[in-house]
Protein backbone atom coordinates (compact mmCIF):
# COMPACT_ATOMS: atom_id res chain seq x y z
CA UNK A 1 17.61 23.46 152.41
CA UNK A 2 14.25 21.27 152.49
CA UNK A 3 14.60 17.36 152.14
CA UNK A 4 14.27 16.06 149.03
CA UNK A 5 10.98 15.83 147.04
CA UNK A 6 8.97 12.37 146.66
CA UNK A 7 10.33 10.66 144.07
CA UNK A 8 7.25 10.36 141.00
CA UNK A 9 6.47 6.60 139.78
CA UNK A 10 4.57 5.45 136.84
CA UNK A 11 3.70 1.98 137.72
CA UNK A 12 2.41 -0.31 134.23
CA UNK A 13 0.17 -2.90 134.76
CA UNK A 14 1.03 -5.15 132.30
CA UNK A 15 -2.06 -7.91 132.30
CA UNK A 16 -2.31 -7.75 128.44
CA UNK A 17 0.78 -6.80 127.78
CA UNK A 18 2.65 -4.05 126.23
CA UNK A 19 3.13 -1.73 123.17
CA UNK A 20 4.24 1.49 122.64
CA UNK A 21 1.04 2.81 121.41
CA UNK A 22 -0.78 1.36 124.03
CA UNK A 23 1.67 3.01 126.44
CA UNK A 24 1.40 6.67 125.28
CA UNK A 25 -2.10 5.85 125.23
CA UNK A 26 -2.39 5.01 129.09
CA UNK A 27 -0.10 8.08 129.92
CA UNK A 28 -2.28 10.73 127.88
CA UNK A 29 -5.58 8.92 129.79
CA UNK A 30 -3.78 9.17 133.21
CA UNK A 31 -3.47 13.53 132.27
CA UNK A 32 -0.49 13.98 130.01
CA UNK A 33 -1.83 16.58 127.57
CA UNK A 34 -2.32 15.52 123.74
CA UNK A 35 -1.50 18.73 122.23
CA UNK A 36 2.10 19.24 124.62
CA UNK A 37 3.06 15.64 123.61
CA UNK A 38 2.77 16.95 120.06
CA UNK A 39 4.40 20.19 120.89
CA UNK A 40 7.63 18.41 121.67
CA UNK A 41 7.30 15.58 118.87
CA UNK A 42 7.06 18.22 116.36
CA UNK A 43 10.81 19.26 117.28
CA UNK A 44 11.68 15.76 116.05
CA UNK A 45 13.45 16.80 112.22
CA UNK A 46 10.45 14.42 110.76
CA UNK A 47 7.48 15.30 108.75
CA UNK A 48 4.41 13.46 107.61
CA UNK A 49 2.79 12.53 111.02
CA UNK A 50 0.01 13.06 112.38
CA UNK A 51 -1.04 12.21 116.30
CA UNK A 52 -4.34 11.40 117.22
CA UNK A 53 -6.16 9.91 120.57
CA UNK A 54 -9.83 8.62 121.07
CA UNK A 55 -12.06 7.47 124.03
CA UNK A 56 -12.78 3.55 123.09
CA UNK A 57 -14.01 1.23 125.45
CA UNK A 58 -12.32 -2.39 126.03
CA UNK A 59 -14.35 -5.41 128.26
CA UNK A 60 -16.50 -2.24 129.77
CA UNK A 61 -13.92 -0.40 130.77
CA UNK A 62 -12.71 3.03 129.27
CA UNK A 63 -9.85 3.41 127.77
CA UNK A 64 -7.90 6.07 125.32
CA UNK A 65 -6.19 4.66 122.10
CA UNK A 66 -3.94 6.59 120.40
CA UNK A 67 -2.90 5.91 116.29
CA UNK A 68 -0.26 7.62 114.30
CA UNK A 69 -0.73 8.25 110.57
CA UNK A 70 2.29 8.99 108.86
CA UNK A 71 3.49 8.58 104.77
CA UNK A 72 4.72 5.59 103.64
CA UNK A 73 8.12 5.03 102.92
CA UNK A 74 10.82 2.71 102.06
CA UNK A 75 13.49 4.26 104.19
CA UNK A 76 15.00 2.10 106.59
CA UNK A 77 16.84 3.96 109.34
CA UNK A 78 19.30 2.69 111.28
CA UNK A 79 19.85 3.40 115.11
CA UNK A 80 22.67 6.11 114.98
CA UNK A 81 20.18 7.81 112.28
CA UNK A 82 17.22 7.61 114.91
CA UNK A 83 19.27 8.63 117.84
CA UNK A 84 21.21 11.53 116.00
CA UNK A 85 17.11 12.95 115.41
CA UNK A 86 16.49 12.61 118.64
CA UNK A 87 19.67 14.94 119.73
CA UNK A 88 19.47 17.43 116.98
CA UNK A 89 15.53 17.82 118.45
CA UNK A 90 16.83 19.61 121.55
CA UNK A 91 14.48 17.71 123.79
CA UNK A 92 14.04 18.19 127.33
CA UNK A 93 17.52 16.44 128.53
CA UNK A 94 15.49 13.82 130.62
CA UNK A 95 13.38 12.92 127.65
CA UNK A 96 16.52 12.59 124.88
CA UNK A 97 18.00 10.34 127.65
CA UNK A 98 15.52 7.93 128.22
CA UNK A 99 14.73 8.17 124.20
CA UNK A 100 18.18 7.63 123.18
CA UNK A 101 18.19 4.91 125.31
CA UNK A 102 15.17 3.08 124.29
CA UNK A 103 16.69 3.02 120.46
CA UNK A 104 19.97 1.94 121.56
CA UNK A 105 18.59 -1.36 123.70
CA UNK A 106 16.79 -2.26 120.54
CA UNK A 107 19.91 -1.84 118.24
CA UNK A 108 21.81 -3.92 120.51
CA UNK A 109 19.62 -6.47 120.43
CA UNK A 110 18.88 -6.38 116.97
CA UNK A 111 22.39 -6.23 116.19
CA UNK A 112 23.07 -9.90 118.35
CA UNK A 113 20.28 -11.44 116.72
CA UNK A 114 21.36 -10.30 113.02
CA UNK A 115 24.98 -9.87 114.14
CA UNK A 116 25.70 -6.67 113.32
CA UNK A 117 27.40 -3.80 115.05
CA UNK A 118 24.54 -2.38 117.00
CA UNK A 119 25.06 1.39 114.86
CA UNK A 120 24.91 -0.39 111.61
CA UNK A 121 21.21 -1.72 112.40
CA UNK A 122 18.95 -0.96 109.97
CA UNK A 123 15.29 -1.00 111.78
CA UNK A 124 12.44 -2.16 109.71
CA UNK A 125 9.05 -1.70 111.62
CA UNK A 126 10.77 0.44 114.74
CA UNK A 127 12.05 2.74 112.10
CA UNK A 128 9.37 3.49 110.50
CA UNK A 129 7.61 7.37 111.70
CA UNK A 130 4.69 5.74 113.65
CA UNK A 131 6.84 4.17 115.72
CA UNK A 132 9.06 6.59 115.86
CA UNK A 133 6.28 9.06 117.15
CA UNK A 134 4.95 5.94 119.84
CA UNK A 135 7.97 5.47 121.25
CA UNK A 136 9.68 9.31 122.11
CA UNK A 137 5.75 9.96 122.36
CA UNK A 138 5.96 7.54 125.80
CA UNK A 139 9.22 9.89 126.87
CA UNK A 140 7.40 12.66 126.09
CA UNK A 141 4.59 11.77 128.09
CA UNK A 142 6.43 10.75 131.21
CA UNK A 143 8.25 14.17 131.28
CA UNK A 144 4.81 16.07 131.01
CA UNK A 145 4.07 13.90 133.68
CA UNK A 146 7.60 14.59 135.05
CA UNK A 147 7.57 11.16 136.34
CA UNK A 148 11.32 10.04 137.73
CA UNK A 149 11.03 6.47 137.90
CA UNK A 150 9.32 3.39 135.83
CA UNK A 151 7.83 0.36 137.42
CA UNK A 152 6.14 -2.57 136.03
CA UNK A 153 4.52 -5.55 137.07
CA UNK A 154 5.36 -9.03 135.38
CA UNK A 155 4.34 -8.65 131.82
CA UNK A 156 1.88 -10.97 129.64
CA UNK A 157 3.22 -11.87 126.04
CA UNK A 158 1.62 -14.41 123.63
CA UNK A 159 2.22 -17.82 121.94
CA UNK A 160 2.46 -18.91 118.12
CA UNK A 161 3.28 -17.21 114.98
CA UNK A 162 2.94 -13.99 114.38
CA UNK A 163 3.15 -11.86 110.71
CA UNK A 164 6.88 -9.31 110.70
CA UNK A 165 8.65 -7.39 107.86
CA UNK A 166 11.15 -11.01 108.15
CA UNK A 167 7.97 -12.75 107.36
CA UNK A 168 6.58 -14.90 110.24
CA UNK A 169 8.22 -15.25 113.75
CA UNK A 170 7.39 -16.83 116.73
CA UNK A 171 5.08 -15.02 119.21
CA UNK A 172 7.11 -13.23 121.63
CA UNK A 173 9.26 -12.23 118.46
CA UNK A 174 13.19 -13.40 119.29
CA UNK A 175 13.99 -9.41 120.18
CA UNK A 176 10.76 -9.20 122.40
CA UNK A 177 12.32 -12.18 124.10
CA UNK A 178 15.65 -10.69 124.30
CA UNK A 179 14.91 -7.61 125.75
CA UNK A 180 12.90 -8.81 128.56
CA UNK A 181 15.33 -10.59 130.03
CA UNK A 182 15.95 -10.29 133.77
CA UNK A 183 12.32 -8.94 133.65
CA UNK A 184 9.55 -10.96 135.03
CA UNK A 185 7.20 -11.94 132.23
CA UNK A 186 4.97 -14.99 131.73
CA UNK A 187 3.08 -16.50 128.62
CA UNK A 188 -0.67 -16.07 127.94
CA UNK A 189 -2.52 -18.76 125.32
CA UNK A 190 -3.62 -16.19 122.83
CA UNK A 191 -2.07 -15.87 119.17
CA UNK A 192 -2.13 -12.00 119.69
CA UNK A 193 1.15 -10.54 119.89
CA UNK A 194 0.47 -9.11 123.43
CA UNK A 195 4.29 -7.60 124.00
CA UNK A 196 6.14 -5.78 121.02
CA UNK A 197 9.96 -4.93 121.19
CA UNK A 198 9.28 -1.48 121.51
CA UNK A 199 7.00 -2.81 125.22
CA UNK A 200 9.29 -4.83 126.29
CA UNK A 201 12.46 -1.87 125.67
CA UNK A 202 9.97 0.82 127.23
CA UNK A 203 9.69 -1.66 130.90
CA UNK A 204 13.29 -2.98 130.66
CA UNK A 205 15.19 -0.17 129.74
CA UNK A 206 13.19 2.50 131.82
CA UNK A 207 12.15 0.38 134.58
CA UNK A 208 13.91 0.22 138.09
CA UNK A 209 11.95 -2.71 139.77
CA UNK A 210 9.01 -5.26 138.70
CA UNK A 211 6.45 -6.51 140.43
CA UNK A 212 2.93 -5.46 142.13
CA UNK A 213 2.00 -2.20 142.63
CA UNK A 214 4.80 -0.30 144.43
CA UNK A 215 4.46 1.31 147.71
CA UNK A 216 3.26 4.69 146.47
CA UNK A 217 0.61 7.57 147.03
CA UNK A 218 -1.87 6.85 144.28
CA UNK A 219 -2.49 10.46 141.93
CA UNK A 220 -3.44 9.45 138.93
CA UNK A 221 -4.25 6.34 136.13
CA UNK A 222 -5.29 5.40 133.18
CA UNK A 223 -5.43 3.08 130.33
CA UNK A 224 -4.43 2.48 126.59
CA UNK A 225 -6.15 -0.05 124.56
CA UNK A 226 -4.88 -1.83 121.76
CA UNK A 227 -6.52 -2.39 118.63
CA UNK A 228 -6.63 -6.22 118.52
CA UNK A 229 -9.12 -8.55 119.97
CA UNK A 230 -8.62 -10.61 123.06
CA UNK A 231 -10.65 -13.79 124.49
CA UNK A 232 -10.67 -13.24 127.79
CA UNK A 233 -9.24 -10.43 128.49
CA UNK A 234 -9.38 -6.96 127.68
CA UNK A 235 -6.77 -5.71 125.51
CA UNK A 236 -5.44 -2.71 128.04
CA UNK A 237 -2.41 -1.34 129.88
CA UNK A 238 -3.25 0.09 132.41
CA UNK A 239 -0.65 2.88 134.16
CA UNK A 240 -0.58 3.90 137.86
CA UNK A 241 1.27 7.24 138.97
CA UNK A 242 1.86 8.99 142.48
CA UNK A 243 4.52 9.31 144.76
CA UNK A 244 6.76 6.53 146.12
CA UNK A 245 6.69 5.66 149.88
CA UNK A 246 9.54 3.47 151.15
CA UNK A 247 7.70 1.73 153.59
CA UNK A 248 8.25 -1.24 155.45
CA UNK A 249 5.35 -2.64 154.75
CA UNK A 250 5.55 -3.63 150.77
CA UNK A 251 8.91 -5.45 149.85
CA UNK A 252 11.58 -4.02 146.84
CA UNK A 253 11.99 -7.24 143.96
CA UNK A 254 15.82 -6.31 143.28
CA UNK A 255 18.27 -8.76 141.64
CA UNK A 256 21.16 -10.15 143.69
CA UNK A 257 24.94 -10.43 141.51
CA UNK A 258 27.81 -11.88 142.68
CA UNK A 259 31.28 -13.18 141.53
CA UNK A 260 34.02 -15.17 143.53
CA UNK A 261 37.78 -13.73 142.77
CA UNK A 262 41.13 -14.86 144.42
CA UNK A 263 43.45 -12.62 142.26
CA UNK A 264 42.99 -8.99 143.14
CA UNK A 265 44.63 -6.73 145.23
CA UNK A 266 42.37 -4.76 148.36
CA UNK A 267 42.91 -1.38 146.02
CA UNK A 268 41.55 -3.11 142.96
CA UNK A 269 38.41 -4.23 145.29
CA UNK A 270 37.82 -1.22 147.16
CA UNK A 271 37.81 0.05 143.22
CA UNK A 272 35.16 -2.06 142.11
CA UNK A 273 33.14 -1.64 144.96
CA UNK A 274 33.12 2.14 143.99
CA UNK A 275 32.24 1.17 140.28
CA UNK A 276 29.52 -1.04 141.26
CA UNK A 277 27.87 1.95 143.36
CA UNK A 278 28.60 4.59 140.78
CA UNK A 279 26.98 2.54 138.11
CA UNK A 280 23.91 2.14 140.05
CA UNK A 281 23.58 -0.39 142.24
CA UNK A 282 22.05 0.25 145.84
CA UNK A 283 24.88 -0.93 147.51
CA UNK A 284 27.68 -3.50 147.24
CA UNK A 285 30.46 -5.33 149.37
CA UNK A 286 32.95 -8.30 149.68
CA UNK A 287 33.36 -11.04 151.76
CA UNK A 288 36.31 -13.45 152.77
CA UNK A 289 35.65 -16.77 151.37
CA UNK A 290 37.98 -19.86 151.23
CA UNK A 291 37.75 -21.35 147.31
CA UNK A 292 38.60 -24.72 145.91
CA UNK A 293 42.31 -26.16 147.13
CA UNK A 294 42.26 -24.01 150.46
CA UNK A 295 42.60 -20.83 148.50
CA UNK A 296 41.65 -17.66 150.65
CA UNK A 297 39.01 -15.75 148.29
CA UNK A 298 36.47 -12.73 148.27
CA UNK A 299 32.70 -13.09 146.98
CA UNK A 300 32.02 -9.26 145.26
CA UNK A 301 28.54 -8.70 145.87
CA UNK A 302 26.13 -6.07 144.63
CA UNK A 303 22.38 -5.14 144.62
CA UNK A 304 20.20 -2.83 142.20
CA UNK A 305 17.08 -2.95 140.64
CA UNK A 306 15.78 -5.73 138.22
CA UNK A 307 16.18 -3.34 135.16
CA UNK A 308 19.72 -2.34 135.73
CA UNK A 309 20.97 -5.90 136.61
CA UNK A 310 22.46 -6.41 133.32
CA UNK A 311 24.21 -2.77 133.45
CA UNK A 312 25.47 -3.56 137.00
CA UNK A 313 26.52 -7.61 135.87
CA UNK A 314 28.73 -5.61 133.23
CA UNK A 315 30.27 -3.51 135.14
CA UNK A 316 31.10 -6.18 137.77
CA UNK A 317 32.58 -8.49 135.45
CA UNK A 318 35.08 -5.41 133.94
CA UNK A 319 35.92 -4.42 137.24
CA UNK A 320 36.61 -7.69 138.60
CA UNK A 321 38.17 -9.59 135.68
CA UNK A 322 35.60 -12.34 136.24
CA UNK A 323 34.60 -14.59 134.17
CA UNK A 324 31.19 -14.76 135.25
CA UNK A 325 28.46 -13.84 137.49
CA UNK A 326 25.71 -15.12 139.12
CA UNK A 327 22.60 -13.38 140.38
CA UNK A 328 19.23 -13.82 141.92
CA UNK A 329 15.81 -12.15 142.81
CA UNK A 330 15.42 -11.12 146.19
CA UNK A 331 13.22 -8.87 148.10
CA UNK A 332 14.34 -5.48 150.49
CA UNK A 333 12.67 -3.46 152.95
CA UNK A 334 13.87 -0.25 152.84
CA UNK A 335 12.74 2.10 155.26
CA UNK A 336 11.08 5.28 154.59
CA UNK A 337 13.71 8.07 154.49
CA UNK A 338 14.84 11.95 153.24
CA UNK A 339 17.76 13.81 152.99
CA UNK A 340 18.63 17.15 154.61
CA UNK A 341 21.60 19.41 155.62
CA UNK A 342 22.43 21.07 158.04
CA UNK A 343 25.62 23.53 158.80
CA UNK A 344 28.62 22.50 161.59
CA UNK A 345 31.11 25.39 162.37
CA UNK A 346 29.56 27.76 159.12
CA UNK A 347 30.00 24.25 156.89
CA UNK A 348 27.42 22.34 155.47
CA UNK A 349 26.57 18.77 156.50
CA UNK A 350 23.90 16.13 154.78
CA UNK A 351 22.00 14.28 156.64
CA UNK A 352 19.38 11.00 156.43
CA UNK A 353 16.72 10.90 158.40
CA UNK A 354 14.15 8.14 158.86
CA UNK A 355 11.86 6.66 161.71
CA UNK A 356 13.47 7.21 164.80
CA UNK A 357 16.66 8.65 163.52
CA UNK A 358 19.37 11.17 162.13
CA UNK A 359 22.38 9.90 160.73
CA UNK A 360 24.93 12.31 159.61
CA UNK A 361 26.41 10.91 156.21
CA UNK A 362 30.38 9.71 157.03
CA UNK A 363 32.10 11.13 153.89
CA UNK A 364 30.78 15.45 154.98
CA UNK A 365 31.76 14.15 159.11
CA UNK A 366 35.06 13.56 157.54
CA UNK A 367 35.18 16.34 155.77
CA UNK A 368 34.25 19.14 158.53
CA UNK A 369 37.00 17.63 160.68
CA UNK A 370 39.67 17.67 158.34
CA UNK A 371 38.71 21.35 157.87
CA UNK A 372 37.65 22.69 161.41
CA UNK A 373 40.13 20.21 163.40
CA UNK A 374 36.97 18.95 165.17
CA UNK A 375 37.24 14.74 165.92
CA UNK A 376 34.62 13.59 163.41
CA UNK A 377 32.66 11.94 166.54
CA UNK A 378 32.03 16.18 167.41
CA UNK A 379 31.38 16.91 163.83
CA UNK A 380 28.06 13.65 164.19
CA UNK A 381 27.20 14.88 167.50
CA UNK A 382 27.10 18.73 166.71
CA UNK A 383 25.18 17.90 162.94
CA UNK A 384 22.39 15.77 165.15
CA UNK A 385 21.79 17.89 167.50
CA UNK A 386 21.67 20.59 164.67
CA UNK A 387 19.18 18.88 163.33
CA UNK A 388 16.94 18.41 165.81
CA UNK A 389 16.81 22.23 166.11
CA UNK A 390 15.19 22.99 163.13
CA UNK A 391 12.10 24.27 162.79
CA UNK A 392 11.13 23.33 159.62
CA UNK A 393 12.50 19.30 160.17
CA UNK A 394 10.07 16.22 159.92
CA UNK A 395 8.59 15.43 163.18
CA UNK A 396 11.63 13.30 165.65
CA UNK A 397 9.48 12.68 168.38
CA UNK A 398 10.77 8.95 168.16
CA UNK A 399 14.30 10.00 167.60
CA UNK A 400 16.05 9.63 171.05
CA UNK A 401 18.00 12.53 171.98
CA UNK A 402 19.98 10.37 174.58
CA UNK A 403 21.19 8.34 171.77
CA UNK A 404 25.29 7.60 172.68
CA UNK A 405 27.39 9.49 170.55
CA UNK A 406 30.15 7.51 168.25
CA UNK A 407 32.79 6.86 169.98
CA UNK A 408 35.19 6.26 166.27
CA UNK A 409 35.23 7.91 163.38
CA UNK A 410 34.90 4.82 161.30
CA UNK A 411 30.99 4.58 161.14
CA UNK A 412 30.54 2.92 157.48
CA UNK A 413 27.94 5.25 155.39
CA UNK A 414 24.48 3.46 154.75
CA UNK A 415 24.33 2.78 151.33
CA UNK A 416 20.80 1.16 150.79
């Protein structure tokens, strides 16, 4: 087997802020084709619409801006009606996913600022068809694109009062606010409504880190214009794709979460640790701590990107029993690496490989011992050298073959 493919990044430059039309917008002007994101909207059980997209300029720049027209109506649909469209479609299953998703981060945070149940939402201007079409337009987009990961730099919203179907609201709008929490954002002194809900859900549900433009091989770009004037500024998003490159050059933003326990037993740890990593994060561990009145303690820590730090915080407060957690941003420098297997004995091994080395993941050592009676420290040594073999491996030159072998078979599997 080949190591894996890059990984492809859409990276949204948020200076003016974001919309789902504008969005869509910057994704058909970066090469996703008009008349294929229409070929899978039209799947949608929905009638009355009608796509269009048309080269505008903004500040001298230029820019595509796309407008749905669809029939009025006085339906109001609520999320589980929305959602249950976007399954009976039979979308691409990447593209229902990340739909499904976006709808269900706005119901829940309709639903806590109405206080509702989340289902029972009714949505007023994100129901309505345009939107609708904007928003699994974006999805659709990205999986023309087939684009596997979101990133977004800080993102611009606005200031005052703006006009709503609730009448007038302040500028961000309460659920704007809401959902961009734990995402970087900062305020701009216009009266435009710069960041919708339906932006801010698109870079905080989809998005897996925030900050400048990611270490990545530059393809394509564009950008979508809104329709609003802007002093200033020109009212754009602008969208980067290519292929990531973990380098150690350009720093990871990822969010830091932790939570201090004294009750739980070393199985009901080495469970959450598991949790934590199978819910995402990029790795996690405890440490020994001594708490208030001398009592011995563990600190259960976890990292993962910005835009699943509210996912992860869940999951380590159910797994825990905590009653809180804390977190912070920090920064990572992961180094630039790809997986591969090998075989050991007729049985297959996977391997990481990175700048200077080969490291034979723990859990498959473990494995081809148990089954071949080899000590696992044989199983490492054999899979490395196996590697190096191959003709059709990245070049080693800087690996050193004269690297000492384990000498235990307890060598902890790199998680990050």
């Amino acid at each position: 087997m080949t190591d894996s493919q890059p990984r492809n990044l859409a990276w949204f430059h948020c200076f003016s802020g974001i919309a789902g039309d504008m969005a869509l917008g910057a994704l058909i002007d970066a090469g996703a084709d008009l008349d294929e994101v229409r070929s899978l909207l039209a799947r949608l059980p929905v009638d009355g619409w009608e796509l269009t997209a048309e080269s505008v300029l903004r500040g001298g720049m230029a820019a595509t801006n796309v407008s749905v027209r669809a029939e009025q109506t006085s339906v109001h649909r609520t999320a589980a009606h929305i959602t249950g469209m976007i399954e009976e479609a039979r979308l691409p299953e990447r593209l229902t996913r990340r739909a499904v998703r976006l709808f269900e981060a706005l119901a829940a945070v309709e639903g806590r600022l109405h206080g509702r149940p989340p289902e029972q939402v009714h949505f007023h201007e994100v129901g309505a068809i345009d939107s609708i079409i904007d928003t699994v337009g974006v999805c659709a987009a990205l999986e023309i694109l087939d684009i596997d990961e979101v990133a977004s730099s800080p993102v611009a919203t606005g200031l005052g009062m703006v006009r709503s179907a609730h009448g007038m609201i302040p500028n961000p709008a309460p659920a704007t606010i809401a959902l961009l929490e734990q995402v970087p954002s900062y305020g701009v002194d216009t009266h435009v409504e710069l960041t919708t809900p339906t932006g801010a859900a698109l870079v905080s549900t989809l998005g897996v880190e925030f900050g400048p433009l990611p270490a990545m091989r530059v393809l394509a770009s564009g950008f979508g214009a809104g329709d609003a004037t802007i002093e200033n500024r020109p009212n754009l998003l602008q969208v980067v794709l290519g292929e990531r490159v973990e380098s150690l050059a350009s720093g990871q933003t990822v969010t830091l979460l932790e939570t201090n326990v004294d009750d739980l037993s070393g199985e009901a740890l080495a469970d959450a640790i598991a949790s934590l990593i199978e819910a995402g994060a990029h790795d996690a561990w405890v440490t020994p701590i001594v708490m208030k009145k001398g009592r011995p303690a563990y600190t259960v820590s976890a990292i993962a990107n910005v835009g699943l730090a509210n996912q992860i915080a869940k999951v380590l407060i159910a797994a825990t029993g905590s009653f809180g957690v804390r977190g912070r941003q920090i920064d990572r420098w992961p180094a630039e690496r790809s997986m591969g297997e090998v075989e050991v004995e007729g049985r297959t091994v996977a391997v990481k490989v990175g700048p200077g080395r080969v490291k034979v993941e723990h859990d498959d050592a473990m494995r081809v011992a148990r089954q071949t009676g080899l000590a696992v420290r044989d199983v490492v040594s054999l899979a490395e050298e196996a590697y190096r073999r191959r003709d059709d491996r990245p070049d080693l030159r800087s690996v050193r073959t004269d690297s000492p072998t384990p000498t235990d078979d307890s060598t902890p599997t790199d998680q990050k």
